[in-house]
C-alpha atoms as a PDB file:
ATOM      1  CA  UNK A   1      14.401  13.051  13.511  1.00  0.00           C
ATOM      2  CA  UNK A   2      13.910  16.023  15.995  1.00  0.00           C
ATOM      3  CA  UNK A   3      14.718  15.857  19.636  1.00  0.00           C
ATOM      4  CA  UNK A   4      15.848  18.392  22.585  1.00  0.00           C
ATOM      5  CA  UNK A   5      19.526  18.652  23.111  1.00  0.00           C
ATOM      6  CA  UNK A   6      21.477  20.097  26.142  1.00  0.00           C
ATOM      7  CA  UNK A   7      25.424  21.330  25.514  1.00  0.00           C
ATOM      8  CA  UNK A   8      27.475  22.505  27.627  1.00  0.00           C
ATOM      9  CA  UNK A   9      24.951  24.264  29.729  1.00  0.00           C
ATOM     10  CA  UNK A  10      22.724  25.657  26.771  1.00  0.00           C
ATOM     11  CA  UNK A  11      19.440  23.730  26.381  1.00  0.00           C
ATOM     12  CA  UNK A  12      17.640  23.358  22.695  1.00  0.00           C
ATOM     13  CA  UNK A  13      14.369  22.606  22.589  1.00  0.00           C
ATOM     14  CA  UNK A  14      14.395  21.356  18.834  1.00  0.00           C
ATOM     15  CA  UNK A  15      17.496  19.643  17.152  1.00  0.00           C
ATOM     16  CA  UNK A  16      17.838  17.456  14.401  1.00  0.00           C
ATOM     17  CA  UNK A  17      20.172  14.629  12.629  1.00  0.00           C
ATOM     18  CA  UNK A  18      19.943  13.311   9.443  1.00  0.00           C
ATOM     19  CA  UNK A  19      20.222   9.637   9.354  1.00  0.00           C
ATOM     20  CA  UNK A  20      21.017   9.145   5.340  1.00  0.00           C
ATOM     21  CA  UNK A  21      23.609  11.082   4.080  1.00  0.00           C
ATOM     22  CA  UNK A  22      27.125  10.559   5.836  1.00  0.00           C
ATOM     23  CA  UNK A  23      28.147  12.872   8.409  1.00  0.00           C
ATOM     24  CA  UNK A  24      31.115  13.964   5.918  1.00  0.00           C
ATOM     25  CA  UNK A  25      28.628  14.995   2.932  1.00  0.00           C
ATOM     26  CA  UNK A  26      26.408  17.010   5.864  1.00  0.00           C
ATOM     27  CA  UNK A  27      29.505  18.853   7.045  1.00  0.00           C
ATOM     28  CA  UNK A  28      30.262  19.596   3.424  1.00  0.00           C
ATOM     29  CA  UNK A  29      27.379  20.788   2.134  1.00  0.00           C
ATOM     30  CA  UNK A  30      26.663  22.744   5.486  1.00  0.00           C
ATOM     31  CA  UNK A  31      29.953  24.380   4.689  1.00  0.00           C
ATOM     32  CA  UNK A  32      29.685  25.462   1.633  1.00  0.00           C
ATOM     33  CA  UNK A  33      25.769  26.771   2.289  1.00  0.00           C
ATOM     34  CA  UNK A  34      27.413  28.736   5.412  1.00  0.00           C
ATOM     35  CA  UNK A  35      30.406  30.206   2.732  1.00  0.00           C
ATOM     36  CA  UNK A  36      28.017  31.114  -0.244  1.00  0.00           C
ATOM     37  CA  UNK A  37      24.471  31.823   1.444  1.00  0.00           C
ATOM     38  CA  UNK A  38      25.024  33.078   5.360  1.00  0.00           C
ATOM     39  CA  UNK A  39      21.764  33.091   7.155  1.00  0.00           C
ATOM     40  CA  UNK A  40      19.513  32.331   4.180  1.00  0.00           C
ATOM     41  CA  UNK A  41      18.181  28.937   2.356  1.00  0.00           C
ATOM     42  CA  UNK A  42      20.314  27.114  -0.176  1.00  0.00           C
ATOM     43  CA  UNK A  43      19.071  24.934  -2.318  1.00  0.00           C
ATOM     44  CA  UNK A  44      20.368  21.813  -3.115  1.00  0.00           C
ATOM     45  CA  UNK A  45      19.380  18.814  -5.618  1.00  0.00           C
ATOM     46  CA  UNK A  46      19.497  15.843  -4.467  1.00  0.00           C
ATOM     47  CA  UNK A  47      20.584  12.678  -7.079  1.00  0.00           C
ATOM     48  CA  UNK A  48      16.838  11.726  -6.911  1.00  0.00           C
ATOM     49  CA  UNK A  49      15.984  14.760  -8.749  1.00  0.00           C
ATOM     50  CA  UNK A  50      14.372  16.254  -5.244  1.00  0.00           C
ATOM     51  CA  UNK A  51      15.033  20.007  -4.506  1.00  0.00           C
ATOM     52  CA  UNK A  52      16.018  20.235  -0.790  1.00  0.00           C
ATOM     53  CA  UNK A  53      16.434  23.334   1.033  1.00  0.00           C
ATOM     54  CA  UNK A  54      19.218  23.508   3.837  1.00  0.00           C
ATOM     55  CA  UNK A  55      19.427  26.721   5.953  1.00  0.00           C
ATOM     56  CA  UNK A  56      22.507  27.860   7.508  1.00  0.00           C
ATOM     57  CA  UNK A  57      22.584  30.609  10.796  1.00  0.00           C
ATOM     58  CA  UNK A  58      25.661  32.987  11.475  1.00  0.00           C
ATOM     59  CA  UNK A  59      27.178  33.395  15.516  1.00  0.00           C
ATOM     60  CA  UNK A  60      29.495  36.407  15.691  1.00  0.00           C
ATOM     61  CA  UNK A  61      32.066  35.312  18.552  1.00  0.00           C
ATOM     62  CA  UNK A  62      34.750  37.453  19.006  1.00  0.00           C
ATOM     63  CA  UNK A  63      34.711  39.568  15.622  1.00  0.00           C
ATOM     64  CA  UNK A  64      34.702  36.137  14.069  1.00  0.00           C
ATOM     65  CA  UNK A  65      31.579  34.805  12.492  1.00  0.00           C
ATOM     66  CA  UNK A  66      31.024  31.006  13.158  1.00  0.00           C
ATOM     67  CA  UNK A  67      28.463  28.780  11.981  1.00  0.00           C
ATOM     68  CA  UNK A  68      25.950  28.114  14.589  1.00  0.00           C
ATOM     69  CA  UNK A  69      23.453  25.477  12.915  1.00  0.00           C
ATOM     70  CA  UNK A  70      22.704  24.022   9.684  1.00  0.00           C
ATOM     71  CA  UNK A  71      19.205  22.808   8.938  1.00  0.00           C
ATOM     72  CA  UNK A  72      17.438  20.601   6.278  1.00  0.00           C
ATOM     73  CA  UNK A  73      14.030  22.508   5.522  1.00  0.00           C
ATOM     74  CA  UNK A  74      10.634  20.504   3.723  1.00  0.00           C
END
């Protein structure tokens, strides 16, 4: 499901939420994407046998990189 967001000031014109996997297993697996694959597409199987795709993006905030989104890809 894609929709516009607005945070604290900043406005997104596209944002997304995934509305079967828990929120714990999305945080997970966006984690370890972000820690093994910065910036690029990691692929993931899903236990239907499906190959998914989840990109992860890099912020640099004070010498510290952060991760800024996390994205399921078709």
């Amino acid at each position: 499901m894609d929709f516009p967001i607005r945070w604290r000031g900043l406005y997104k014109p596209i944002t997304s939420m995934s509305l079967f996997n828990s929120p714990e297993l999305d945080i997970a697996l966006a984690t370890l994407c972000f820690l093994a694959r910065p910036n690029r597409g990691c692929t993931l199987q899903g236990s239907n046998g499906v190959n998914y795709k989840l990109q992860t993006y890099k912020k640099e905030q004070d010498g510290e990189f952060h991760l800024a989104t996390a994205l399921f890809i078709t």
